[in-house]
PDB file of N, CA and C in Angstrom:
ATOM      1  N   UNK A   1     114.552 104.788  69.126  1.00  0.00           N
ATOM      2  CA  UNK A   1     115.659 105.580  69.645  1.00  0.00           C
ATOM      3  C   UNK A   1     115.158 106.659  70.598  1.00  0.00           C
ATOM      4  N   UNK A   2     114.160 107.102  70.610  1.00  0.00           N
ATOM      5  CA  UNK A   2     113.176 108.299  71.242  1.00  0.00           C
ATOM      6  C   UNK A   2     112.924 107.413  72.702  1.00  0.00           C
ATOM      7  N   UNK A   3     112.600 106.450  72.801  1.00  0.00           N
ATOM      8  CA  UNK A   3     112.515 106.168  74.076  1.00  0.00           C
ATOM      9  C   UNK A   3     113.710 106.020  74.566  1.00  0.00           C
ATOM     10  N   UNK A   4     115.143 105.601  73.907  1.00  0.00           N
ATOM     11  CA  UNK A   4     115.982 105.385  75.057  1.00  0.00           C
ATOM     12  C   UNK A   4     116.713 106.679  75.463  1.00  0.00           C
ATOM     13  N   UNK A   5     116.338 107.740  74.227  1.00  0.00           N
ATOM     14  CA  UNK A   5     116.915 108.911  74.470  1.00  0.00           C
ATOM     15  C   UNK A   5     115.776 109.704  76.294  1.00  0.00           C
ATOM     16  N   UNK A   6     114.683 109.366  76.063  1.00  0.00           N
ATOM     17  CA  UNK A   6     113.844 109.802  76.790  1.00  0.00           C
ATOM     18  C   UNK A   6     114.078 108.789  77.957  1.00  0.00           C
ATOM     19  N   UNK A   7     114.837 107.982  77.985  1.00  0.00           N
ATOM     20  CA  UNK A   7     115.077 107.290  79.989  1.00  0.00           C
ATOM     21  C   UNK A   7     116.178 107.992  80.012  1.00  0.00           C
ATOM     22  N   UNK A   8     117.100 108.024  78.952  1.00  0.00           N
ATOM     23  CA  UNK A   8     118.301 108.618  79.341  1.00  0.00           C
ATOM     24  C   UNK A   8     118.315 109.901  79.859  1.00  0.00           C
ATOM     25  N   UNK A   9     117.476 110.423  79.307  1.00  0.00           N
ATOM     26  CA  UNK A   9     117.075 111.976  80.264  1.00  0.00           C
ATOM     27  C   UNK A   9     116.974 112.039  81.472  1.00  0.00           C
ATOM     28  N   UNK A  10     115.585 110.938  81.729  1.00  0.00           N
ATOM     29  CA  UNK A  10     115.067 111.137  83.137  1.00  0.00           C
ATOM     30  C   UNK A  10     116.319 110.539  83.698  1.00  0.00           C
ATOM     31  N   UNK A  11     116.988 109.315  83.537  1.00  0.00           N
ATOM     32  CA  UNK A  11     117.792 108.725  84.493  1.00  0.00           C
ATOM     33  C   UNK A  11     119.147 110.077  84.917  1.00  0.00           C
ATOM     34  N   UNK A  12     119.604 110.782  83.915  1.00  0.00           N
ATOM     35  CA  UNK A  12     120.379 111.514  84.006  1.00  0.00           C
ATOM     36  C   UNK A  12     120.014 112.690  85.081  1.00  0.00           C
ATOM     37  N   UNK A  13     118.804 113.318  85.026  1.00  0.00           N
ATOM     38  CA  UNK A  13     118.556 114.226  85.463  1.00  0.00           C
ATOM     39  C   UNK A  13     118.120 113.752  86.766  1.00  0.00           C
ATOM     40  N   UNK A  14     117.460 112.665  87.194  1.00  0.00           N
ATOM     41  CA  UNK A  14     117.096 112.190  88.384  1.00  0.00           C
ATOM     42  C   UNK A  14     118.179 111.830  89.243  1.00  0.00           C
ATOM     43  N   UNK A  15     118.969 111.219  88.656  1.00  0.00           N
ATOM     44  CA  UNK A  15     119.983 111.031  89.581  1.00  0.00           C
ATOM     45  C   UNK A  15     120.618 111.870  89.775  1.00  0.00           C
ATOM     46  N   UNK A  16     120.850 113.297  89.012  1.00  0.00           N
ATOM     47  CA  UNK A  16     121.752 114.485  89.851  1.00  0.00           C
ATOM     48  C   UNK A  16     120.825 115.661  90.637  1.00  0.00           C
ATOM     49  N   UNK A  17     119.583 115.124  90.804  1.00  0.00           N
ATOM     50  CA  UNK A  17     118.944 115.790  91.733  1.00  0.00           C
ATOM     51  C   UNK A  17     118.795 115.033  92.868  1.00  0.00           C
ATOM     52  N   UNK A  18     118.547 113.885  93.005  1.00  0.00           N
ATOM     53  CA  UNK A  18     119.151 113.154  94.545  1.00  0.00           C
ATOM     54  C   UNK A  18     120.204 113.152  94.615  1.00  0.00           C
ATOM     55  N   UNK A  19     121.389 113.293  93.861  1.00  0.00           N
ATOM     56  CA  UNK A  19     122.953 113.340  94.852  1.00  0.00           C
ATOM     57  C   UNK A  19     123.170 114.263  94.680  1.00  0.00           C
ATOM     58  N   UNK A  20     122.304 115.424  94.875  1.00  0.00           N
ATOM     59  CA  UNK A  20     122.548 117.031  94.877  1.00  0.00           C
ATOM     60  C   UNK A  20     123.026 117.792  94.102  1.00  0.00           C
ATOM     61  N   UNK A  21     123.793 117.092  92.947  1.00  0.00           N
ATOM     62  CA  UNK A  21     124.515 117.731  91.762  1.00  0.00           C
ATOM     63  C   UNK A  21     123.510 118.527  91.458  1.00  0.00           C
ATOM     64  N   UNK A  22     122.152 118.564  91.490  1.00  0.00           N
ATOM     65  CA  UNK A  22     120.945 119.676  91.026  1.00  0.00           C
ATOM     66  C   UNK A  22     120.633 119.880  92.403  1.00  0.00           C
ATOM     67  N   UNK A  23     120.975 121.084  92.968  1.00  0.00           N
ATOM     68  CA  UNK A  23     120.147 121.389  94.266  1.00  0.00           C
ATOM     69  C   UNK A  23     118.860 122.177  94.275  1.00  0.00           C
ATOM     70  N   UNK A  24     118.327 122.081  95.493  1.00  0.00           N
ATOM     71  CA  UNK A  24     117.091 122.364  95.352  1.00  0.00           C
ATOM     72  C   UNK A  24     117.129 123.712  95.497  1.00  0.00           C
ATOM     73  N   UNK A  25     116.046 124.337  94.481  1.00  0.00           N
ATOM     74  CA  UNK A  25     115.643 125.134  94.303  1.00  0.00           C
ATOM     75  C   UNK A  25     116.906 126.191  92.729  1.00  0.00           C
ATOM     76  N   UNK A  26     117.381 124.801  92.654  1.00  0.00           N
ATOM     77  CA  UNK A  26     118.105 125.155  90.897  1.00  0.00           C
ATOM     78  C   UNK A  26     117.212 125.339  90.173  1.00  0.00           C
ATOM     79  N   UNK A  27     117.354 126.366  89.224  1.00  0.00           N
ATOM     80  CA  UNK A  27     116.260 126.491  88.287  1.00  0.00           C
ATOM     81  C   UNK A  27     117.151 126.057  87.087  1.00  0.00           C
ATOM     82  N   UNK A  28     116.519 125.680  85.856  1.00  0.00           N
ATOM     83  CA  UNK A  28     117.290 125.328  84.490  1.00  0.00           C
ATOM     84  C   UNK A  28     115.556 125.534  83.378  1.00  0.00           C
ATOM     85  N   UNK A  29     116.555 125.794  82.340  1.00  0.00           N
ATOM     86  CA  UNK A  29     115.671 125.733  80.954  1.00  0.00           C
ATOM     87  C   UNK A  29     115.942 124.986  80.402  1.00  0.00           C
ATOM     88  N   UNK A  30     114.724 125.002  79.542  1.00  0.00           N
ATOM     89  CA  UNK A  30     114.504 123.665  78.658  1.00  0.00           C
ATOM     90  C   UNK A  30     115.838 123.887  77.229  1.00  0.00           C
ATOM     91  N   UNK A  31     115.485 125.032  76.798  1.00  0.00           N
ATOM     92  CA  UNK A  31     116.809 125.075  76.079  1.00  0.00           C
ATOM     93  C   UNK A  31     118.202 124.477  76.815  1.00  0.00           C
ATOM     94  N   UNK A  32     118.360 125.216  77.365  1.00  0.00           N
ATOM     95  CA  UNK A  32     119.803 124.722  78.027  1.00  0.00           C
ATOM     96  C   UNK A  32     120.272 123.104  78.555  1.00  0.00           C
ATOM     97  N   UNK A  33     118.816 122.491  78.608  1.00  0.00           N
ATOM     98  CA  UNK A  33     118.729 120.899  78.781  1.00  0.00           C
ATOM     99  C   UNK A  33     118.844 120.347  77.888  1.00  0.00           C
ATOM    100  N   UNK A  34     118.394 120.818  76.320  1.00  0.00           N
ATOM    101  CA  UNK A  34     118.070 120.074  74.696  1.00  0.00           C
ATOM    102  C   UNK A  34     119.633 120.402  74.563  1.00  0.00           C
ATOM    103  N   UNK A  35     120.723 121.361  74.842  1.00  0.00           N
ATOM    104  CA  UNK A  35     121.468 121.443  74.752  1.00  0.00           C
ATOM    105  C   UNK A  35     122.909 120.279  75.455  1.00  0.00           C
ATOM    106  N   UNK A  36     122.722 120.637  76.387  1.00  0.00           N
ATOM    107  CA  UNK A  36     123.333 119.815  77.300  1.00  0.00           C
ATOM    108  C   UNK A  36     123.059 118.066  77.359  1.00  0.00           C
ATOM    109  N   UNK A  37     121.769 117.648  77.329  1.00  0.00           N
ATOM    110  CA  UNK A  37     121.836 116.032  76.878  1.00  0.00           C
ATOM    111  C   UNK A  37     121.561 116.359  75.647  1.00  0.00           C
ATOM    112  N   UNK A  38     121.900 116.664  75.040  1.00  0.00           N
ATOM    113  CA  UNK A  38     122.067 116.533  73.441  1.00  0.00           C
ATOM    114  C   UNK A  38     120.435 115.662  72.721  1.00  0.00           C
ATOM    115  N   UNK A  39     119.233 116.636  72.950  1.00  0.00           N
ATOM    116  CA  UNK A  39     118.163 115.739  72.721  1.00  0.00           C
ATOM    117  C   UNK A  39     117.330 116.600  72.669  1.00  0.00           C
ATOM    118  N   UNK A  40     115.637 116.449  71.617  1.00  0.00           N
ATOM    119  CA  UNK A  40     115.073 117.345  71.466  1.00  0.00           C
ATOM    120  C   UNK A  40     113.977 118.227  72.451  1.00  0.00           C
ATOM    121  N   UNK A  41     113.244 119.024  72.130  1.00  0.00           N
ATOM    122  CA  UNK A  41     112.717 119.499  72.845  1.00  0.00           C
ATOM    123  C   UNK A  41     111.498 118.281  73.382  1.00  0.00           C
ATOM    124  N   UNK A  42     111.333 117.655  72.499  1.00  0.00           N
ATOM    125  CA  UNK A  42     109.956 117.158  73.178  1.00  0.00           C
ATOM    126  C   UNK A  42     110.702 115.985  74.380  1.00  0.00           C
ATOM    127  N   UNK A  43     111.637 115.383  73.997  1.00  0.00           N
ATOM    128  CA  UNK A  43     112.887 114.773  75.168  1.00  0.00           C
ATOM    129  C   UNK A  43     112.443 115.210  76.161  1.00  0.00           C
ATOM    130  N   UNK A  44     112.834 116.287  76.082  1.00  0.00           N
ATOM    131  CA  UNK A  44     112.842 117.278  77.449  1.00  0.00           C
ATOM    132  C   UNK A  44     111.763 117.321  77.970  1.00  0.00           C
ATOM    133  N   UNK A  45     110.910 117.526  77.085  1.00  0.00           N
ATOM    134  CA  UNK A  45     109.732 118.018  78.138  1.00  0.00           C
ATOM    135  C   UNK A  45     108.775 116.327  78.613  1.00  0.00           C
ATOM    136  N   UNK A  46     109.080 115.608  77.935  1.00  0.00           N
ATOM    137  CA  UNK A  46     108.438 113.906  78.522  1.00  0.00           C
ATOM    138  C   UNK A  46     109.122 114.127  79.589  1.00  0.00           C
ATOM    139  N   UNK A  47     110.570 114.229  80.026  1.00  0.00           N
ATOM    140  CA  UNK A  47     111.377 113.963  80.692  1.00  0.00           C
ATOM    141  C   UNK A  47     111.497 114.400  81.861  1.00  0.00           C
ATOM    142  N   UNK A  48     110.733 115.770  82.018  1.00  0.00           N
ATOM    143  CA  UNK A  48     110.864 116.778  82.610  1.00  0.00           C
ATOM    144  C   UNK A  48     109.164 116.584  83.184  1.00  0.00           C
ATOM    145  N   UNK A  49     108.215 115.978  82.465  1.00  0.00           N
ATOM    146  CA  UNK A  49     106.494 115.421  82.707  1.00  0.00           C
ATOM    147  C   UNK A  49     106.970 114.497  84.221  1.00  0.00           C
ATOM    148  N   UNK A  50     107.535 113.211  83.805  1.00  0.00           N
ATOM    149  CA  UNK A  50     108.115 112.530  84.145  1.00  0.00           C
ATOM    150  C   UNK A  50     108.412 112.978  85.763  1.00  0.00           C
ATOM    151  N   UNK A  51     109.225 113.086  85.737  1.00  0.00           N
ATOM    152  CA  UNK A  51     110.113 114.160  87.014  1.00  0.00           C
ATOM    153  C   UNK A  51     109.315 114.401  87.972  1.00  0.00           C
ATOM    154  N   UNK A  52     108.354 115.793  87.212  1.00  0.00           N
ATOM    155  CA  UNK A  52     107.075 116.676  88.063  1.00  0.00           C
ATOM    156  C   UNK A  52     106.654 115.373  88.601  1.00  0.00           C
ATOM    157  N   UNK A  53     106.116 114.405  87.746  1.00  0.00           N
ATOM    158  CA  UNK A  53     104.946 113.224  88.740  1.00  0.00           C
ATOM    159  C   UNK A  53     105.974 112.495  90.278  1.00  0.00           C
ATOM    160  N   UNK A  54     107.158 112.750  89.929  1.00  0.00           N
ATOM    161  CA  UNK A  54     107.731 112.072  91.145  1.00  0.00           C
ATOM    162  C   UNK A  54     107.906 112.995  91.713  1.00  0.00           C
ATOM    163  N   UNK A  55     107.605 114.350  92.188  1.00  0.00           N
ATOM    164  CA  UNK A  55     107.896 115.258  92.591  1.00  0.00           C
ATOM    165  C   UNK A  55     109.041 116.023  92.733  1.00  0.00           C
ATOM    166  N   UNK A  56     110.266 115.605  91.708  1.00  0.00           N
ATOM    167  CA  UNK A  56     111.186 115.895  92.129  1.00  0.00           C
ATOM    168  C   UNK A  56     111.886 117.373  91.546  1.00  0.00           C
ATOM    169  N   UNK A  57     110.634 117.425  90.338  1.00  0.00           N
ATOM    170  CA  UNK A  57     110.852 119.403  89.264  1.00  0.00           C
ATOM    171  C   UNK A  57     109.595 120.296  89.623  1.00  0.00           C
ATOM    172  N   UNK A  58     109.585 120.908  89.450  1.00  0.00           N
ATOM    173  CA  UNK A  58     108.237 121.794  88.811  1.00  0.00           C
ATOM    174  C   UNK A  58     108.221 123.045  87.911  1.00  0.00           C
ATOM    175  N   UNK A  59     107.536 123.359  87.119  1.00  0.00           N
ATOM    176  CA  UNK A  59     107.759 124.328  85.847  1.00  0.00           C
ATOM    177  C   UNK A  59     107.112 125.561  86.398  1.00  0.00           C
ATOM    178  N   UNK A  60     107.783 126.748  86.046  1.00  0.00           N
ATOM    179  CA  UNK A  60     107.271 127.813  86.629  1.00  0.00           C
ATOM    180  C   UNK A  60     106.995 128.576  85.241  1.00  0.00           C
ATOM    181  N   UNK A  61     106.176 128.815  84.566  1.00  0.00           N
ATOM    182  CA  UNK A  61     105.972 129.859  83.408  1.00  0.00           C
ATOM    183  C   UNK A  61     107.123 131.331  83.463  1.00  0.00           C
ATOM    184  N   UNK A  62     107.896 131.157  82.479  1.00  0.00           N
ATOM    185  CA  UNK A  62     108.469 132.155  82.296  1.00  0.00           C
ATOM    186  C   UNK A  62     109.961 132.546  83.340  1.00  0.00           C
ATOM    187  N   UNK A  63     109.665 131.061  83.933  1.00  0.00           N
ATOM    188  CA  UNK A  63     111.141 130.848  84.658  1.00  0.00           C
ATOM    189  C   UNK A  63     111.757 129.802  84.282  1.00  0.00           C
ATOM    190  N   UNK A  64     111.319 128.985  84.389  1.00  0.00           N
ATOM    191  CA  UNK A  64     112.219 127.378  83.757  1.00  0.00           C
ATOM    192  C   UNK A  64     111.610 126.571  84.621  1.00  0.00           C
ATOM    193  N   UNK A  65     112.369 125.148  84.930  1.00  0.00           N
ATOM    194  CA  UNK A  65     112.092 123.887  85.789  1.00  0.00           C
ATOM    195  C   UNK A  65     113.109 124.240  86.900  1.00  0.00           C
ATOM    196  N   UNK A  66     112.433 124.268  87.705  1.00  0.00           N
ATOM    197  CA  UNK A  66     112.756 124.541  89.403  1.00  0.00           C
ATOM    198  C   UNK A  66     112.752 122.654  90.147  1.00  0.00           C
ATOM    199  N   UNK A  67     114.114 122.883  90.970  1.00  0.00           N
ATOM    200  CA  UNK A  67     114.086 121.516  91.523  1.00  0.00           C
ATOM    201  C   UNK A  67     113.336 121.853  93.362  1.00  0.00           C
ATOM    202  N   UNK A  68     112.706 121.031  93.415  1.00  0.00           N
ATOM    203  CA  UNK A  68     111.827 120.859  94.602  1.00  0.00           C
ATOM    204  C   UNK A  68     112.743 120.172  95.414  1.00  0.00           C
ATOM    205  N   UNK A  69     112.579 120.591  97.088  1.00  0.00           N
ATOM    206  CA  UNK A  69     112.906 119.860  98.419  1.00  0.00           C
ATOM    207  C   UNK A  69     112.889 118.648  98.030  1.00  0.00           C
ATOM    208  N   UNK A  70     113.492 117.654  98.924  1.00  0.00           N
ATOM    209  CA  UNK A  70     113.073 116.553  99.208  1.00  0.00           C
ATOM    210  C   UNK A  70     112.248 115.690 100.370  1.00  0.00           C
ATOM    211  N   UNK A  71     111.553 116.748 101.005  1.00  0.00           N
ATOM    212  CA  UNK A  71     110.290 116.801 101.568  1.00  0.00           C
ATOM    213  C   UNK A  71     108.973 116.492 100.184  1.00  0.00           C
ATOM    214  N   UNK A  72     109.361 116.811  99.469  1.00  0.00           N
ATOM    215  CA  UNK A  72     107.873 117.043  98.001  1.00  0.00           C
ATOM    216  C   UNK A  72     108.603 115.863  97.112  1.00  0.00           C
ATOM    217  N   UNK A  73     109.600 115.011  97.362  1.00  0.00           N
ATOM    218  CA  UNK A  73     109.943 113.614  96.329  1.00  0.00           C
ATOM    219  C   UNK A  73     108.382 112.751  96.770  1.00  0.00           C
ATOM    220  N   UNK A  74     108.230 111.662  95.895  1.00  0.00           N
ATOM    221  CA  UNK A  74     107.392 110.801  96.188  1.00  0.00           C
ATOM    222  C   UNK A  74     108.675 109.773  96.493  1.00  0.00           C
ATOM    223  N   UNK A  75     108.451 109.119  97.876  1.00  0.00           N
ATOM    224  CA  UNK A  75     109.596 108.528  98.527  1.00  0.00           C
ATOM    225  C   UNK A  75     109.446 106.721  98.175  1.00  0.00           C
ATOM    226  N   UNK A  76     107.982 106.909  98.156  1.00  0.00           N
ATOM    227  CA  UNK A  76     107.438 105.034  97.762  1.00  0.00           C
ATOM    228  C   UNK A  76     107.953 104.576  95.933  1.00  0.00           C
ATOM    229  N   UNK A  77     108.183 105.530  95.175  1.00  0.00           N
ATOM    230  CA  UNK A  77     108.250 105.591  93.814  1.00  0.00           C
ATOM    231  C   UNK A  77     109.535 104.419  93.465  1.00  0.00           C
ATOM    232  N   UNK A  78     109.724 103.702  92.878  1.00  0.00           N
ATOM    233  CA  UNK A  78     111.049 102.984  92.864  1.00  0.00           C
ATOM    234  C   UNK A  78     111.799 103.461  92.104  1.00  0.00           C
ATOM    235  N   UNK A  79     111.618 104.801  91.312  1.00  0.00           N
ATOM    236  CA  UNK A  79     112.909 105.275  90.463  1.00  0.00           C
ATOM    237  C   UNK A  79     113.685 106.162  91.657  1.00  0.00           C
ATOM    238  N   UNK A  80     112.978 106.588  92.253  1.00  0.00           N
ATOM    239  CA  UNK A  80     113.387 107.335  93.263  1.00  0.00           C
ATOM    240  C   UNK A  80     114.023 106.992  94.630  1.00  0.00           C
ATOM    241  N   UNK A  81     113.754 105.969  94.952  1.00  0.00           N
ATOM    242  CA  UNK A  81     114.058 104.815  95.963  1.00  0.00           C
ATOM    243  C   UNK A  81     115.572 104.069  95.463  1.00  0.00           C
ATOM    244  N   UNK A  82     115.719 103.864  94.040  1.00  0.00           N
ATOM    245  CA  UNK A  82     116.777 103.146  93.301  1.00  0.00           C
ATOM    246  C   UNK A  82     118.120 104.150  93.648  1.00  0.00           C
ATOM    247  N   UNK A  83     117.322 105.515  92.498  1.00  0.00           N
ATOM    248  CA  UNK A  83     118.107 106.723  92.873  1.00  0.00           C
ATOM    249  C   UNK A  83     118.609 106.703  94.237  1.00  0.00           C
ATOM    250  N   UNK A  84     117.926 107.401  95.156  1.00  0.00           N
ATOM    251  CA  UNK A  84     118.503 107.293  96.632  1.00  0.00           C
ATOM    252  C   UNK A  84     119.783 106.183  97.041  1.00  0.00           C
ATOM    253  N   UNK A  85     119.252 104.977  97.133  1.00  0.00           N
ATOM    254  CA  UNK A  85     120.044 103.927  97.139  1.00  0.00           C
ATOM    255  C   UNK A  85     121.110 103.407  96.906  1.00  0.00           C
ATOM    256  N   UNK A  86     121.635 103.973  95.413  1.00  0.00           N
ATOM    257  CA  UNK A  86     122.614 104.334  94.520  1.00  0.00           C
ATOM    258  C   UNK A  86     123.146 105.103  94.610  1.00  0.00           C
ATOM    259  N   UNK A  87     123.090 106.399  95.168  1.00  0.00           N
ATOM    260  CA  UNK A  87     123.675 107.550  95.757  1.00  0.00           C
ATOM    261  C   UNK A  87     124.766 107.807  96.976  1.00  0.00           C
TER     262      UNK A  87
END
């Protein structure tokens, strides 16, 4: 159940940062994410691992997960390419 909760994250969160529903330079916490997809902390933070490698978050200590340009996506990635596509 942990893994499908953990695509369901990334897919959720990836796709509202390419159709802008997360714009760049939104910041969010991890609380407020375990909250909102209804899932635990460690969810979050695979989910949120995840993300950073496609370039599409980055974690700032003591601020939250910041969404990055889309100049800094990895554009060759196919979750990201799907995303786009689908959008």
């Amino acid at each position: 159940m942990s893994t499908s909760l953990h695509h369901r994250a990334i897919e959720n969160l990836g796709t509202r940062i390419i159709t802008g529903d997360l714009p760049t330079g939104h910041v969010m916490l991890a609380e407020h994410l375990e909250e909102e997809l209804r899932v635990s902390r460690s969810v979050v933070r695979e989910a949120v691992r995840v993300l950073q490698s496609l370039g599409l978050v980055e974690t700032i200590k003591r601020v939250g997960i910041r969404v990055l340009p889309p100049s800094r996506w990895n554009p060759f990635d196919p979750q990201v390419i799907r995303w786009r596509l689908s959008s």
